[in-house]
Protein backbone atom coordinates (compact mmCIF):
# COMPACT_ATOMS: atom_id res chain seq x y z
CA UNK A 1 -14.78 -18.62 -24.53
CA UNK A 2 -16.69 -16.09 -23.15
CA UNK A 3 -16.81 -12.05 -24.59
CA UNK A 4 -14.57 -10.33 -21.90
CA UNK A 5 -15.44 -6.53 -21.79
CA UNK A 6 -12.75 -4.82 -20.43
CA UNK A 7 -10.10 -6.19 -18.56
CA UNK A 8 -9.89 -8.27 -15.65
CA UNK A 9 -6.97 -8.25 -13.07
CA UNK A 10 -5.75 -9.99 -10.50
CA UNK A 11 -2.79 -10.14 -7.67
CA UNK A 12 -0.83 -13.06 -7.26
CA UNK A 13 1.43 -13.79 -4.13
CA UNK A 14 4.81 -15.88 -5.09
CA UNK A 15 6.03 -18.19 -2.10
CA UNK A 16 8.65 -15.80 -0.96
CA UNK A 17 6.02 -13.27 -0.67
CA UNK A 18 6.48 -11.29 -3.89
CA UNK A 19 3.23 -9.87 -4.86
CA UNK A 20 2.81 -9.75 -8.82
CA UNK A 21 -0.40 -7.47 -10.41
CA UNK A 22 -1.56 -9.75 -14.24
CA UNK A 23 -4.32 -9.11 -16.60
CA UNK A 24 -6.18 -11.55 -17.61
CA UNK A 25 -6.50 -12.20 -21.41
CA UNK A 26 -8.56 -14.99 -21.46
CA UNK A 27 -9.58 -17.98 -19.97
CA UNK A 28 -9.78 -21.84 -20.96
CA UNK A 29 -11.70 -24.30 -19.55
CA UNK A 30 -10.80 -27.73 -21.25
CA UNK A 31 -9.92 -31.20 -19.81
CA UNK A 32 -11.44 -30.86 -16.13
CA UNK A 33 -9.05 -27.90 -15.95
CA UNK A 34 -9.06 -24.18 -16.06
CA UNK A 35 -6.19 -21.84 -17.29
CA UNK A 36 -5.43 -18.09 -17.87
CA UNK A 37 -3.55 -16.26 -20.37
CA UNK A 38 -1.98 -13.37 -18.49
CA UNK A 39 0.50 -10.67 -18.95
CA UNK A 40 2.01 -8.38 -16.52
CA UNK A 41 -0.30 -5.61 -15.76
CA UNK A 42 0.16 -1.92 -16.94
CA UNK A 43 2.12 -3.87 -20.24
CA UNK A 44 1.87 -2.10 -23.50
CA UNK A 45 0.00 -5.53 -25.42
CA UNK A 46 1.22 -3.73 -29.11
CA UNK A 47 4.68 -5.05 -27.79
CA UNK A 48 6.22 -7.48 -29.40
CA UNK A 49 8.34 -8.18 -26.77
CA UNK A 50 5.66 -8.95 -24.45
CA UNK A 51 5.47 -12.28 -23.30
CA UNK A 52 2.27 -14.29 -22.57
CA UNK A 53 2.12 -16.59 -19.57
CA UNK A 54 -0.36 -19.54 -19.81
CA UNK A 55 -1.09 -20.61 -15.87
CA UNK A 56 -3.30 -23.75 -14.83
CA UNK A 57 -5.68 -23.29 -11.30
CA UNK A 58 -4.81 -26.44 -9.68
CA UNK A 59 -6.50 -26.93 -5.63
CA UNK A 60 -3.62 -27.76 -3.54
CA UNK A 61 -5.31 -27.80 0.40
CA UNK A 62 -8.26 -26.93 -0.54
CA UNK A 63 -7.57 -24.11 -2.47
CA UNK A 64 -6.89 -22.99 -5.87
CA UNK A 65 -3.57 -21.91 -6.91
CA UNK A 66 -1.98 -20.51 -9.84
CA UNK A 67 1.11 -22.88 -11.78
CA UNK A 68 3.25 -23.03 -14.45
CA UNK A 69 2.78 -25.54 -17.29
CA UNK A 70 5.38 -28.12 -16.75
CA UNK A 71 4.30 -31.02 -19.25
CA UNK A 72 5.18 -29.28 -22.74
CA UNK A 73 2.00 -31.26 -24.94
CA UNK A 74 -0.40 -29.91 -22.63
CA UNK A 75 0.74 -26.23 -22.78
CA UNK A 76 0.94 -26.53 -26.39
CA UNK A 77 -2.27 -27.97 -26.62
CA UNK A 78 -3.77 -25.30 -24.59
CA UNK A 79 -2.10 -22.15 -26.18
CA UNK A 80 -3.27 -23.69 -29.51
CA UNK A 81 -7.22 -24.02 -28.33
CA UNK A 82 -6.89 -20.44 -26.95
CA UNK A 83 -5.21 -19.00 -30.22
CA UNK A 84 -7.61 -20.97 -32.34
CA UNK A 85 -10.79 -19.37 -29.95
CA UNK A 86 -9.16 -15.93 -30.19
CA UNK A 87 -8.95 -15.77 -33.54
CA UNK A 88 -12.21 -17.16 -34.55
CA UNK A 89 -13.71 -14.45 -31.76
CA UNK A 90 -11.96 -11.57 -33.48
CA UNK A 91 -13.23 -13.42 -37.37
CA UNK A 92 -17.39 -12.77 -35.97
């Protein structure tokens, strides 16, 4: 993983049009795929409340979109390689 200074954010557009604003946690590449930890921008991240989302950039048409995780081993998988990076980042 690269060191991240600051945060990054970005706008997503849901199908019905609903615009959502997420910061970026981190990134994953791993498998021939990439995925993003985000959380809703402007969140207070010393909640405990505050859910994660874990997204995979698939290319539908020739572009890259944002999607939920539907096979449960691979989102487990992932979270645990981006918990296990995170926490050996914040150990150096």
């Amino acid at each position: 993983m690269s060191e991240n200074y600051g945060s990054d954010f970005m706008t997503i557009v849901h199908e019905d049009g609903t615009e959502f604003e997420l910061e970026v946690l981190t990134t994953l590449e791993w498998n021939g795929a990439s995925y993003l930890a985000v959380i809703p921008a402007g969140s207070d991240e010393e909640d405990d409340s505050l859910e994660v989302s874990i997204l995979k950039s698939v290319e539908e048409d020739g572009e890259p979109i944002l999607c939920a995780i539907e096979d449960e081993d691979e989102l487990e998988r992932v979270y645990n390689i981006m918990m296990d990076e995170l926490y050996q980042d914040e150990e150096e």
